[in-house]
C-alpha atoms as a PDB file:
ATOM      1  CA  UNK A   1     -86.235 -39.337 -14.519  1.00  0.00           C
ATOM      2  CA  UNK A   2     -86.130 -36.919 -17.730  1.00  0.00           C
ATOM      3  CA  UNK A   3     -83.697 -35.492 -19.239  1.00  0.00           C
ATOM      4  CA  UNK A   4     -83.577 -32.443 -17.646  1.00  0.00           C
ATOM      5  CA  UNK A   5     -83.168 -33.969 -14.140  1.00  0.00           C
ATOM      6  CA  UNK A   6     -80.409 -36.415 -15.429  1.00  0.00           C
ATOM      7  CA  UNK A   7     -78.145 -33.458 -16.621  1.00  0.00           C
ATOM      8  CA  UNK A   8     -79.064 -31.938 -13.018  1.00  0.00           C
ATOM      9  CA  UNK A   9     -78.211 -35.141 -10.941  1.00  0.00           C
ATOM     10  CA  UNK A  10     -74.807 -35.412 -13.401  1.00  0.00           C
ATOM     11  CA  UNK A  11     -73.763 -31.790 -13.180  1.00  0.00           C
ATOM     12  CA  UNK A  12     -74.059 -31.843  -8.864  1.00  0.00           C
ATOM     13  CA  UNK A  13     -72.166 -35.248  -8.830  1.00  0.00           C
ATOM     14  CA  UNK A  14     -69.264 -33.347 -10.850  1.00  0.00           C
ATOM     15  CA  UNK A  15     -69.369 -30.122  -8.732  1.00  0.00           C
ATOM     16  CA  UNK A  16     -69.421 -32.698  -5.359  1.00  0.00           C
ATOM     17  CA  UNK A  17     -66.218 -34.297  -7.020  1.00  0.00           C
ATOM     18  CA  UNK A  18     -64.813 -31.544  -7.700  1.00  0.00           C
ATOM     19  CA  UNK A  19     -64.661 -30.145  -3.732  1.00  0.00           C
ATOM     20  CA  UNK A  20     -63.622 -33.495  -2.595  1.00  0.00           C
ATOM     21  CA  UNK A  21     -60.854 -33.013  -4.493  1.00  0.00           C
ATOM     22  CA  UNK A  22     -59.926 -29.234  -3.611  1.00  0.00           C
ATOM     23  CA  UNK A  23     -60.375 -30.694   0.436  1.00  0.00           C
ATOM     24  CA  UNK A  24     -57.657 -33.268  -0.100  1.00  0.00           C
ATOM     25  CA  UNK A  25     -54.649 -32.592   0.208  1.00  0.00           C
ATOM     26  CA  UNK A  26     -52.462 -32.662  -2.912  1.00  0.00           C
ATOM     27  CA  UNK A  27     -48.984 -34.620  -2.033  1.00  0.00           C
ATOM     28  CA  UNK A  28     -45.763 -32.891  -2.279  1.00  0.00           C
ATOM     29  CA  UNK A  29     -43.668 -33.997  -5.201  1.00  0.00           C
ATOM     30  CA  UNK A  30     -40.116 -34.960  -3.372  1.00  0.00           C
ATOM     31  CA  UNK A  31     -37.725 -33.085  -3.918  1.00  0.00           C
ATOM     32  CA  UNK A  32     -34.984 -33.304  -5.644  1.00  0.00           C
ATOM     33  CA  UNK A  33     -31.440 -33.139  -3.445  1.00  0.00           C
ATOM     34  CA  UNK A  34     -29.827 -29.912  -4.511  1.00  0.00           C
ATOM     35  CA  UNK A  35     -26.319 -30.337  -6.578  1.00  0.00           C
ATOM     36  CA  UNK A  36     -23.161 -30.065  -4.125  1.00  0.00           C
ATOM     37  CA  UNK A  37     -20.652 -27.411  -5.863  1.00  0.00           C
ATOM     38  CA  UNK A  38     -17.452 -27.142  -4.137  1.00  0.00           C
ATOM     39  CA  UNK A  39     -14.467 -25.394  -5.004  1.00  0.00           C
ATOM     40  CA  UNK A  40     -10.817 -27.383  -4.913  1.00  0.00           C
ATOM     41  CA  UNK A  41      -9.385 -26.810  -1.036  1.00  0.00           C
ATOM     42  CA  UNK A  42      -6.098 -25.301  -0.507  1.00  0.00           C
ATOM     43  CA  UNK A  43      -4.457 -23.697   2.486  1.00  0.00           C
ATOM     44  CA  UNK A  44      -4.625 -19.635   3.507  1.00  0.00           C
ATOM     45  CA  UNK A  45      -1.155 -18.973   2.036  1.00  0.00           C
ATOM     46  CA  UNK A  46      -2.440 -19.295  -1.247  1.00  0.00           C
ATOM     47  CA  UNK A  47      -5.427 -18.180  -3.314  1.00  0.00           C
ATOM     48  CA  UNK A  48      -6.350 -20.236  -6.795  1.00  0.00           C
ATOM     49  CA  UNK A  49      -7.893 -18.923 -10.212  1.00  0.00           C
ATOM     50  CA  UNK A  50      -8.562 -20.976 -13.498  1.00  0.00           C
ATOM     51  CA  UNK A  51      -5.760 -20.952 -15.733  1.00  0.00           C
ATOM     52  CA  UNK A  52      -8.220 -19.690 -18.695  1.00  0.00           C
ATOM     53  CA  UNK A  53      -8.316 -16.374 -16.679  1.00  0.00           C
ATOM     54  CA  UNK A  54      -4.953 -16.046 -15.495  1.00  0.00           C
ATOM     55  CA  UNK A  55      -4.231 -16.388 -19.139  1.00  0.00           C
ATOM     56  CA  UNK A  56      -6.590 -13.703 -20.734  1.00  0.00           C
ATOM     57  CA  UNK A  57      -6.953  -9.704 -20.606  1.00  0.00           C
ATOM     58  CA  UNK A  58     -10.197 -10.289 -18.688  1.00  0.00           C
ATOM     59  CA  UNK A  59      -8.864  -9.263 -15.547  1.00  0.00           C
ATOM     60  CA  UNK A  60      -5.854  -7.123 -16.937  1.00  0.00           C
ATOM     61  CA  UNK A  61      -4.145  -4.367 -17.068  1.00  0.00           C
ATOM     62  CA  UNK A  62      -6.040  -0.986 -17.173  1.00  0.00           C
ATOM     63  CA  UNK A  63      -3.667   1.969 -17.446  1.00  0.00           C
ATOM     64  CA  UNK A  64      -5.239   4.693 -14.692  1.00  0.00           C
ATOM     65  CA  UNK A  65      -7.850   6.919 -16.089  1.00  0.00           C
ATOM     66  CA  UNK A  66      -8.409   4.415 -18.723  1.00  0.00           C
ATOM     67  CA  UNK A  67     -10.889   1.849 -17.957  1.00  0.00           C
ATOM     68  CA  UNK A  68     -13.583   1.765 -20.651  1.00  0.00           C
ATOM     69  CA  UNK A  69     -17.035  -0.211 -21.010  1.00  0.00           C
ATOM     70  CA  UNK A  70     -17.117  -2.858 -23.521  1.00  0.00           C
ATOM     71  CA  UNK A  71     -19.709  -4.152 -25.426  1.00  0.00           C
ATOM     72  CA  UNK A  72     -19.935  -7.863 -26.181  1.00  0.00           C
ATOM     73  CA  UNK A  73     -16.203  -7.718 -26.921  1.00  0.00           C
ATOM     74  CA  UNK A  74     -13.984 -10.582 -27.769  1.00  0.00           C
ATOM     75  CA  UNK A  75     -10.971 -10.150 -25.436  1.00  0.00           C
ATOM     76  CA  UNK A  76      -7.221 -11.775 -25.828  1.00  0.00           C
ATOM     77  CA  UNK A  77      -7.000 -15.141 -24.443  1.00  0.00           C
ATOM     78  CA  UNK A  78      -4.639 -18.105 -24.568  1.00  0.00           C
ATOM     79  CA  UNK A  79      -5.293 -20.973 -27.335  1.00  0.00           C
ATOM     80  CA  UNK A  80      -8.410 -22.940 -27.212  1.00  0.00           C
ATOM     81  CA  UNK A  81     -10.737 -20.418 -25.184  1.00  0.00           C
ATOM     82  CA  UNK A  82     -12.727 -17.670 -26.061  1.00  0.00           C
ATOM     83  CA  UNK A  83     -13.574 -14.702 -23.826  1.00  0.00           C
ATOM     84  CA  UNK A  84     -16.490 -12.496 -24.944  1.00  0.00           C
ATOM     85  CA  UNK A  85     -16.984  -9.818 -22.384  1.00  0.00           C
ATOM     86  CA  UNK A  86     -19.476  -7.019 -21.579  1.00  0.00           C
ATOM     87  CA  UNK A  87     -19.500  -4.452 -18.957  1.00  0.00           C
ATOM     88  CA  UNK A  88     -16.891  -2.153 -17.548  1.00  0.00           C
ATOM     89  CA  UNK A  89     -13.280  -3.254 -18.130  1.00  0.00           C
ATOM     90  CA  UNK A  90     -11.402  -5.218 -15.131  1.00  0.00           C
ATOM     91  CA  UNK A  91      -8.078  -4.775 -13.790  1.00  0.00           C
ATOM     92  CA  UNK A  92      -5.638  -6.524 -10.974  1.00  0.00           C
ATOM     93  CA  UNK A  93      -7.615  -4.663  -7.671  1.00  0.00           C
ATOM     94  CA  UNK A  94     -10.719  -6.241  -9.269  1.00  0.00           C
ATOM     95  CA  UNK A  95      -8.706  -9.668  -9.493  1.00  0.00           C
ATOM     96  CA  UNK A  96      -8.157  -9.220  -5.958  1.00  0.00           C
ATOM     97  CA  UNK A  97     -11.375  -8.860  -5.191  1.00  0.00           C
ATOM     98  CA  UNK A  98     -12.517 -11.623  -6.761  1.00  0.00           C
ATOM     99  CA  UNK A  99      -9.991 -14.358  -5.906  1.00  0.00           C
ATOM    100  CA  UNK A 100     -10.877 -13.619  -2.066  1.00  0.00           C
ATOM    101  CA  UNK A 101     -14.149 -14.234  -2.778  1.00  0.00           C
ATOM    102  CA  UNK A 102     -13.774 -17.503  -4.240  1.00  0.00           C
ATOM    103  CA  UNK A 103     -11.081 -17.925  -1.056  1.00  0.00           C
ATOM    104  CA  UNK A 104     -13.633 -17.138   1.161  1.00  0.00           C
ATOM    105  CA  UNK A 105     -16.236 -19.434  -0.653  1.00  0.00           C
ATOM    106  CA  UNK A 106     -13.983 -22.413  -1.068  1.00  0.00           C
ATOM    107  CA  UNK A 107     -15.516 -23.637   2.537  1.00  0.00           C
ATOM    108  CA  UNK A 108     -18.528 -23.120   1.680  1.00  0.00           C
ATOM    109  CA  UNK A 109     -20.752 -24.448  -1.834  1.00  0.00           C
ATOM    110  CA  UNK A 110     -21.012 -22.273  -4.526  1.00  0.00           C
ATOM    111  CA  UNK A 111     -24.155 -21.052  -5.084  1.00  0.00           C
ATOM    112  CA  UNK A 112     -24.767 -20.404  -1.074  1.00  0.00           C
ATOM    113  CA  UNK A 113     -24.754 -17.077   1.116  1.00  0.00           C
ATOM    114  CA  UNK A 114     -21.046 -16.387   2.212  1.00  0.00           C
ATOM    115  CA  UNK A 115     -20.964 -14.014   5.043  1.00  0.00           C
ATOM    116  CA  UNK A 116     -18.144 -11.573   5.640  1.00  0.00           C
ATOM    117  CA  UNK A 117     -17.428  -7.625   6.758  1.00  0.00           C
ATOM    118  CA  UNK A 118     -16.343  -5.054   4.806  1.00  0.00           C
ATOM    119  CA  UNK A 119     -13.047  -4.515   6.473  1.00  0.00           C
ATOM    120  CA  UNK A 120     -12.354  -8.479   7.285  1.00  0.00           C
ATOM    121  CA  UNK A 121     -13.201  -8.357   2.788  1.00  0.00           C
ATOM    122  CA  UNK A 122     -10.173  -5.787   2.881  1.00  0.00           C
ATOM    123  CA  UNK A 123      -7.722  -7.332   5.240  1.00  0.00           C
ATOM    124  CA  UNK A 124      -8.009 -10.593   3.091  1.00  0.00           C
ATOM    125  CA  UNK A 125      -7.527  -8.394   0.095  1.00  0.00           C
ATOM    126  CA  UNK A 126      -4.398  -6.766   2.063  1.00  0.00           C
ATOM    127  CA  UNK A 127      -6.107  -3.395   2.048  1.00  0.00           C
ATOM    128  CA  UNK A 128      -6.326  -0.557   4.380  1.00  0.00           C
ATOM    129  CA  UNK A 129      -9.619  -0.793   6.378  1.00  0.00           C
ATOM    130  CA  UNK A 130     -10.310   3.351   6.269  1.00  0.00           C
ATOM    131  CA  UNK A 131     -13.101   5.042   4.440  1.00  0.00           C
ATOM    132  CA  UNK A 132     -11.400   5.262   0.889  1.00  0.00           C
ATOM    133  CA  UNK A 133     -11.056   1.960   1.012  1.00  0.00           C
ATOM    134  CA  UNK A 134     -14.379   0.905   1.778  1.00  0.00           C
ATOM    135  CA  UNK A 135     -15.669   2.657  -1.313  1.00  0.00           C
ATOM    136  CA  UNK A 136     -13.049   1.231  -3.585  1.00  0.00           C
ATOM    137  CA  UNK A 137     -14.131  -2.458  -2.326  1.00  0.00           C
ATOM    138  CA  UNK A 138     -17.890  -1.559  -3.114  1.00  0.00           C
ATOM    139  CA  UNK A 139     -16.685  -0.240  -6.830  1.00  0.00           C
ATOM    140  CA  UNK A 140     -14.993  -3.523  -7.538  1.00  0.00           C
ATOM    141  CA  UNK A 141     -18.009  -5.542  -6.306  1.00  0.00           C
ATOM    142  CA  UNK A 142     -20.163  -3.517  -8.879  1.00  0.00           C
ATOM    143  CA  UNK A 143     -17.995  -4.368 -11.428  1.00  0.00           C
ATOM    144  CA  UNK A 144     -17.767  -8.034 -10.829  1.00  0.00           C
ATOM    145  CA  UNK A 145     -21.326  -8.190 -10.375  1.00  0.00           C
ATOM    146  CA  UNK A 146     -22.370  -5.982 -13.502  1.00  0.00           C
ATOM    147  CA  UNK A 147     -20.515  -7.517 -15.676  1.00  0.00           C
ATOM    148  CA  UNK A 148     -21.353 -10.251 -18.463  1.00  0.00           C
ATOM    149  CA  UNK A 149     -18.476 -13.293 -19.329  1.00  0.00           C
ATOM    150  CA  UNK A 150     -19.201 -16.019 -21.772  1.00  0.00           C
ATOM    151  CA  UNK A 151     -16.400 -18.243 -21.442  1.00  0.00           C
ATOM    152  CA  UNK A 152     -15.425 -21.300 -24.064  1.00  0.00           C
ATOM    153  CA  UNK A 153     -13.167 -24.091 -23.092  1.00  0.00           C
ATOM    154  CA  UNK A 154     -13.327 -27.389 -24.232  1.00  0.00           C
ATOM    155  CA  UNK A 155     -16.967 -27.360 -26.217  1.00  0.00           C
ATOM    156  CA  UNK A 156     -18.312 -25.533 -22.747  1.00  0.00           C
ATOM    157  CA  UNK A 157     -19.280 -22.227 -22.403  1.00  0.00           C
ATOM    158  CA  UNK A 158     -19.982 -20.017 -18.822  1.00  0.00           C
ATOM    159  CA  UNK A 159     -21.963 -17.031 -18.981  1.00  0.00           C
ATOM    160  CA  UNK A 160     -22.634 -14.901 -16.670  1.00  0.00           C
ATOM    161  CA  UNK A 161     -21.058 -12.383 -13.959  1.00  0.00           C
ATOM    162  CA  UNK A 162     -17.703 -13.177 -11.609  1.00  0.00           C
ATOM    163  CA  UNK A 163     -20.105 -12.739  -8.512  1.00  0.00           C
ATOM    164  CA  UNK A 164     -23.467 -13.218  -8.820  1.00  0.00           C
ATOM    165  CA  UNK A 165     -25.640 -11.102  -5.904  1.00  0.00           C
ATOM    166  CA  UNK A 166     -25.445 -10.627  -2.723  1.00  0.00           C
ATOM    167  CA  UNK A 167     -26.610  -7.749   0.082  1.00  0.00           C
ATOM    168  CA  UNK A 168     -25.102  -5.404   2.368  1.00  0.00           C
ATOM    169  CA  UNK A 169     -25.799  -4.038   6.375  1.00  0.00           C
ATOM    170  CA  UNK A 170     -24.825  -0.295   5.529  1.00  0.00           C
ATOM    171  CA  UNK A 171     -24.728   0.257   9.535  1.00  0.00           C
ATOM    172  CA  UNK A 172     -22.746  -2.767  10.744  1.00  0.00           C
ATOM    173  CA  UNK A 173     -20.192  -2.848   7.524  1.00  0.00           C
ATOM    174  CA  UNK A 174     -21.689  -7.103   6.857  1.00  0.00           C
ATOM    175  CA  UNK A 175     -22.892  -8.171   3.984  1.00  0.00           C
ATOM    176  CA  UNK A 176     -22.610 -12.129   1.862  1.00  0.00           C
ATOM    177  CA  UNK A 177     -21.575 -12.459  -1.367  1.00  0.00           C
ATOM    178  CA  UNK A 178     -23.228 -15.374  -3.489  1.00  0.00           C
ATOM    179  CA  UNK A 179     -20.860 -16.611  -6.574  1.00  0.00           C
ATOM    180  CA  UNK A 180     -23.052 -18.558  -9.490  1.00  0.00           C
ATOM    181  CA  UNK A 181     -22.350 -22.237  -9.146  1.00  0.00           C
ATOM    182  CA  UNK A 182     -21.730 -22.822 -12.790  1.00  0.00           C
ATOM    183  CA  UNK A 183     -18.049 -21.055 -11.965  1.00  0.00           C
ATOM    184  CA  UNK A 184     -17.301 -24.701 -11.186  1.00  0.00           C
ATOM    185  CA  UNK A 185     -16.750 -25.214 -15.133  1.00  0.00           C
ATOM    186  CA  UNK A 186     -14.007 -23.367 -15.136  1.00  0.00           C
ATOM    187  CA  UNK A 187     -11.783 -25.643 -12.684  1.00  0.00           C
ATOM    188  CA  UNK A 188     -12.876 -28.667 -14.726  1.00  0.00           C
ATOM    189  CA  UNK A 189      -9.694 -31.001 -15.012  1.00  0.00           C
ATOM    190  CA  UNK A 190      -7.738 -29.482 -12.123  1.00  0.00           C
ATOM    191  CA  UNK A 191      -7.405 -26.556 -14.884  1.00  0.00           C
ATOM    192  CA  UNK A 192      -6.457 -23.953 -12.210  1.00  0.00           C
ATOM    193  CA  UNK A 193      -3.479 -22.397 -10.757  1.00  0.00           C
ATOM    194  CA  UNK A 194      -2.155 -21.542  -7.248  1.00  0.00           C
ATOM    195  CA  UNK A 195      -1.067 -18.459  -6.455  1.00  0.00           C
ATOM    196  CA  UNK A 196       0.875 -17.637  -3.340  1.00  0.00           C
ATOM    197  CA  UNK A 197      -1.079 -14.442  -1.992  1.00  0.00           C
ATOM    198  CA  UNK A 198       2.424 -12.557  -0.166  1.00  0.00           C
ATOM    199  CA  UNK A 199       4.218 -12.728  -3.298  1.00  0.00           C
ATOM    200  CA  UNK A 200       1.307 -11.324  -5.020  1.00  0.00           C
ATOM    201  CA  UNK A 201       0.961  -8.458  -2.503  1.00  0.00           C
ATOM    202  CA  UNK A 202       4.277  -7.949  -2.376  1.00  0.00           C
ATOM    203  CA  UNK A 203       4.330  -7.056  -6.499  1.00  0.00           C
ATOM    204  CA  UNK A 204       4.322  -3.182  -7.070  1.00  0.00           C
ATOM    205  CA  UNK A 205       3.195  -3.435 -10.301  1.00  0.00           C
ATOM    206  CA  UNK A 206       0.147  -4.510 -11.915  1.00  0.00           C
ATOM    207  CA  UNK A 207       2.041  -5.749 -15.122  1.00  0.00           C
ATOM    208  CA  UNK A 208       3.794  -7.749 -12.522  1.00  0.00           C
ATOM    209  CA  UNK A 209       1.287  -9.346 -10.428  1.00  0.00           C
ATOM    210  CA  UNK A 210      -0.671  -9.865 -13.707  1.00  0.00           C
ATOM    211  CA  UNK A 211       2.671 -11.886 -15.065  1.00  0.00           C
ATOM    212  CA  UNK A 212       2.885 -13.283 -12.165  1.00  0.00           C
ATOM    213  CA  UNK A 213      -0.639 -14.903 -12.760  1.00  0.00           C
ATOM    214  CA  UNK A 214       0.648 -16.108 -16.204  1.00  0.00           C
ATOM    215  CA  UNK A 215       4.056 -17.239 -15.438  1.00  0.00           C
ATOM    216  CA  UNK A 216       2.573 -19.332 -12.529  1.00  0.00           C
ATOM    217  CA  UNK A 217       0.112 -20.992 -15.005  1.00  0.00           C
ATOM    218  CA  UNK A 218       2.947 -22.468 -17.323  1.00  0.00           C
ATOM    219  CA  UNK A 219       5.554 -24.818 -17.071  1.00  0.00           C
ATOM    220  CA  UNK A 220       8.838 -22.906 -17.316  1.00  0.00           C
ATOM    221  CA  UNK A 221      12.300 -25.235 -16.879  1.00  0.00           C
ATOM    222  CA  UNK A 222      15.434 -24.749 -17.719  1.00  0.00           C
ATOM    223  CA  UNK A 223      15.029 -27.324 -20.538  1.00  0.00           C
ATOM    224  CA  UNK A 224      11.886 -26.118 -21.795  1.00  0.00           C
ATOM    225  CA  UNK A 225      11.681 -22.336 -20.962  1.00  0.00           C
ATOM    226  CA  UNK A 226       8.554 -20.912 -22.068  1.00  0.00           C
ATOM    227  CA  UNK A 227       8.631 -18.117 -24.344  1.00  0.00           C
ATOM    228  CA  UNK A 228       6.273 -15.523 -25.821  1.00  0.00           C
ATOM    229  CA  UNK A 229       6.308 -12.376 -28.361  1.00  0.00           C
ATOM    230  CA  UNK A 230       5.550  -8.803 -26.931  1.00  0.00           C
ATOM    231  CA  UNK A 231       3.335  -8.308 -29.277  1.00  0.00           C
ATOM    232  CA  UNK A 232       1.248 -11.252 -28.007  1.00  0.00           C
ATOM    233  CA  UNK A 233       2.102 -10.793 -24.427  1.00  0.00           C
ATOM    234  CA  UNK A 234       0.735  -7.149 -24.630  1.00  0.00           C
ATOM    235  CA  UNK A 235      -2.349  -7.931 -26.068  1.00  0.00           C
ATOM    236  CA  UNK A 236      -3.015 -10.745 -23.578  1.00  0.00           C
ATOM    237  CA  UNK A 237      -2.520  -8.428 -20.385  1.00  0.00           C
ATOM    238  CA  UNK A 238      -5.148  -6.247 -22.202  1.00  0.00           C
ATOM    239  CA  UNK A 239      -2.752  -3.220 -22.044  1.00  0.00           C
ATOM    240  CA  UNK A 240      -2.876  -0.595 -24.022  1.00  0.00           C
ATOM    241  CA  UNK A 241       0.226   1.066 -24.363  1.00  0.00           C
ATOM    242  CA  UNK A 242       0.347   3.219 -27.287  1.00  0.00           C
ATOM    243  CA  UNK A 243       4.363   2.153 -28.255  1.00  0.00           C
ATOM    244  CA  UNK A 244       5.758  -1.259 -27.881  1.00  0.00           C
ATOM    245  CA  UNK A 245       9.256  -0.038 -26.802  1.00  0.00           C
ATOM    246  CA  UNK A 246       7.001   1.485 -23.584  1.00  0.00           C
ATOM    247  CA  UNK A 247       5.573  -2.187 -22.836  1.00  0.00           C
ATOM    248  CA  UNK A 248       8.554  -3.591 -23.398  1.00  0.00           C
ATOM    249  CA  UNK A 249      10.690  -1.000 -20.907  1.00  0.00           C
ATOM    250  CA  UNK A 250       7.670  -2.442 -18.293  1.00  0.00           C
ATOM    251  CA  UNK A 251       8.081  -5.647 -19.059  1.00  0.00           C
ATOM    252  CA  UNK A 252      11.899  -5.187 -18.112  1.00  0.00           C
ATOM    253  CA  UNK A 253      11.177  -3.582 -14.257  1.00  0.00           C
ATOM    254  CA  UNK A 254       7.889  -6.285 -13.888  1.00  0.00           C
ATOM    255  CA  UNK A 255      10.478  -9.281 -14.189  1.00  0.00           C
ATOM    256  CA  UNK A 256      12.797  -7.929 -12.279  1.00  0.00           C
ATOM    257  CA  UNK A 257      10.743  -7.406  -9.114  1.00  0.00           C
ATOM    258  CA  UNK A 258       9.242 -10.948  -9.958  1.00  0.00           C
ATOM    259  CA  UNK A 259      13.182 -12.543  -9.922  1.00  0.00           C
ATOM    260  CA  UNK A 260      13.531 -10.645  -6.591  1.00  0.00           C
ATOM    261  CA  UNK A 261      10.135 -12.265  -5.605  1.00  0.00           C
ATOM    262  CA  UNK A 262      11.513 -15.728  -6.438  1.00  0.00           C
ATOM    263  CA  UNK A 263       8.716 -16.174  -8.908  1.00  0.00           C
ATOM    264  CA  UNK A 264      11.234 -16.734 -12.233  1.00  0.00           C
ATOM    265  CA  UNK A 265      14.493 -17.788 -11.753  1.00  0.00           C
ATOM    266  CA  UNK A 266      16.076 -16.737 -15.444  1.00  0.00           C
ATOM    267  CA  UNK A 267      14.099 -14.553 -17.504  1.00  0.00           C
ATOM    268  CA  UNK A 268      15.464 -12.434 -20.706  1.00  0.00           C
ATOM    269  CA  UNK A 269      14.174 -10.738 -24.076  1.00  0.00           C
ATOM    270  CA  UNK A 270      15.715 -12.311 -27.330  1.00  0.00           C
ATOM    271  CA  UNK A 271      16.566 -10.437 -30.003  1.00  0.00           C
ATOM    272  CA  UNK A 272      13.060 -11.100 -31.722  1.00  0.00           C
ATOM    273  CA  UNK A 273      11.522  -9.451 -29.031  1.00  0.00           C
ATOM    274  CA  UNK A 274      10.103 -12.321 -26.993  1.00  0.00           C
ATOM    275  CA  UNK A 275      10.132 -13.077 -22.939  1.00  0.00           C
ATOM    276  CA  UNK A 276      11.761 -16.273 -22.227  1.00  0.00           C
ATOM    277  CA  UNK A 277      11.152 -17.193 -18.189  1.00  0.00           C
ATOM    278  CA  UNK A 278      12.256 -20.053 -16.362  1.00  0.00           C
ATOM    279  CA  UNK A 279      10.638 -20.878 -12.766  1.00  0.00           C
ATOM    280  CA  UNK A 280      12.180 -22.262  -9.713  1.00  0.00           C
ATOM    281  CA  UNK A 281      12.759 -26.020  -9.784  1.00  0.00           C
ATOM    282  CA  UNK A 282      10.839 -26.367  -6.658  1.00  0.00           C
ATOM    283  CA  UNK A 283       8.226 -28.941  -6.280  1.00  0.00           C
ATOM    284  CA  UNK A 284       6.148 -28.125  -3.007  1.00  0.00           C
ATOM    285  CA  UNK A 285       3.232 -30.389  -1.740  1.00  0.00           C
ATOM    286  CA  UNK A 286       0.271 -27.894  -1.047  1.00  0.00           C
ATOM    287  CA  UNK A 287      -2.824 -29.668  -0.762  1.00  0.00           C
ATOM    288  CA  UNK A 288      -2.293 -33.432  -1.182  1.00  0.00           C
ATOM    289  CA  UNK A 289      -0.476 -33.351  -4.217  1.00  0.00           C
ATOM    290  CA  UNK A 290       1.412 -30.992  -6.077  1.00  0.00           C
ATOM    291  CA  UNK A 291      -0.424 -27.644  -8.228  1.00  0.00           C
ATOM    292  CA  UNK A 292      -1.919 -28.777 -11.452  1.00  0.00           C
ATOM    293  CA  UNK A 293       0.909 -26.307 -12.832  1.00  0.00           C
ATOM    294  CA  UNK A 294       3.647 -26.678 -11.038  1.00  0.00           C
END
């Protein structure tokens, strides 16, 4: 055999290999089991939020006819976190919004298709179920879902929106929400707080249910009261009142309807214009054990 017809015989036993190989079938790597992402539990009664938030202007107070995009904006936040936040500015409705979503996820894994209707979405919210309403829900879902957080605690950072995606039935009102299953950072440590949902609804004000957040996320005896400036408390409710002595006057009618509410028991400004609360010495078992923050 010559050359030639060696290089033939060679070339047609690599071309024969070759389709023996394309014929068999190539095995399937195994997959790898997906990662489980569960929210903390707790009952209906109450709805739960990371203390990082509950702590921060990202979910605020917006004053009406003021709500403003931002742009990669460092916001106000309690020590050791930092907030950097892009997209249009969020407000208590939108914090509604949200924590039913995580309440309605908590039985299900983060990262997964939770389904729901429009007006069941409002009733957990505590809304009206008419036509106004409906559109107001679907504004605060833009929001949450157009919007970019990159959150820092403890060496790690979350980026990305409050709820991820989802899709909506425009005939039959039902759509699922999906909420990124990196959220789960932020409850590291039992570093949440629980919220009971009628006191919330209940508040009148926004200031109100937003200090209710941040009262609830503190320790607050009678021994230790815990005490902030008005300077510092305004900038962390992300308010933007033009004259302290406004805030302040705010401030004043927010902690009273929280005293009615039962969420302070003392509260008062000193004369170097700080807000010194005190919380009920109650210590109530919710869901096998007492809130981190309690």
């Amino acid at each position: 055999m010559n050359s030639s017809d060696d290089l033939t015989a060679r070339l047609r036993q690599i071309a024969e290999r070759a389709q023996h190989r394309q014929r068999a079938p190539t095995p399937e790597p195994t997959p790898k089991p997906a990662r489980v992402v569960r929210l903390p539990l707790w009952p209906e009664e109450l709805r739960t939020c990371p203390s990082c938030v509950l702590r921060s202007a990202l979910l605020g107070v917006v004053q009406r006819g003021r709500r403003k995009a931002l742009e990669g904006e460092i916001l106000a936040t309690w020590e050791g976190v930092i907030i950097r936040y892009t997209g249009w500015r969020l407000d208590q409705g939108d914090l509604d919004v949200w924590l039913a979503a995580l309440h309605l996820a908590r039985e299900h894994h983060l990262g997964v298709r939770v389904p729901v209707t429009i007006n069941a979405m409002l009733r957990t919210i505590g809304r009206p179920t008419d036509g106004r309403s409906h559109e107001w829900l679907k504004g605060a879902i833009r929001r949450l879902t157009a919007c970019a957080v990159e959150m820092t605690r403890q060496r790690r950072t979350y980026w990305g929106s409050l709820i991820e995606k989802g899709c909506r039935d425009e005939a039959t009102g039902e759509f699922v929400i999906v909420l990124n299953p990196e959220l789960a950072v932020l409850f590291e440590d039992d570093d949440f707080t629980w919220l009971e949902w009628e006191i919330r609804r209940s508040l009148g004000m926004d200031l109100a249910k937003w200090l209710h957040g941040y009262i609830a996320s503190h320790r607050a005896t009678p021994r230790n009261p815990h005490r902030i400036g008005l300077e510092r408390l305004q900038a962390l409710c992300g308010s933007d009142y033009e004259r302290l002595r406004d805030f302040r006057e705010d401030v004043r009618k927010a902690m009273a309807q929280l005293q009615v509410a039962g969420v302070v028991t003392a509260w008062g400004l000193t004369p170097g214009d700080a807000l010194e609360v005190v919380r009920p010495n109650r210590k109530r078992r919710l869901i096998e054990g007492e809130s981190p923050t309690s």
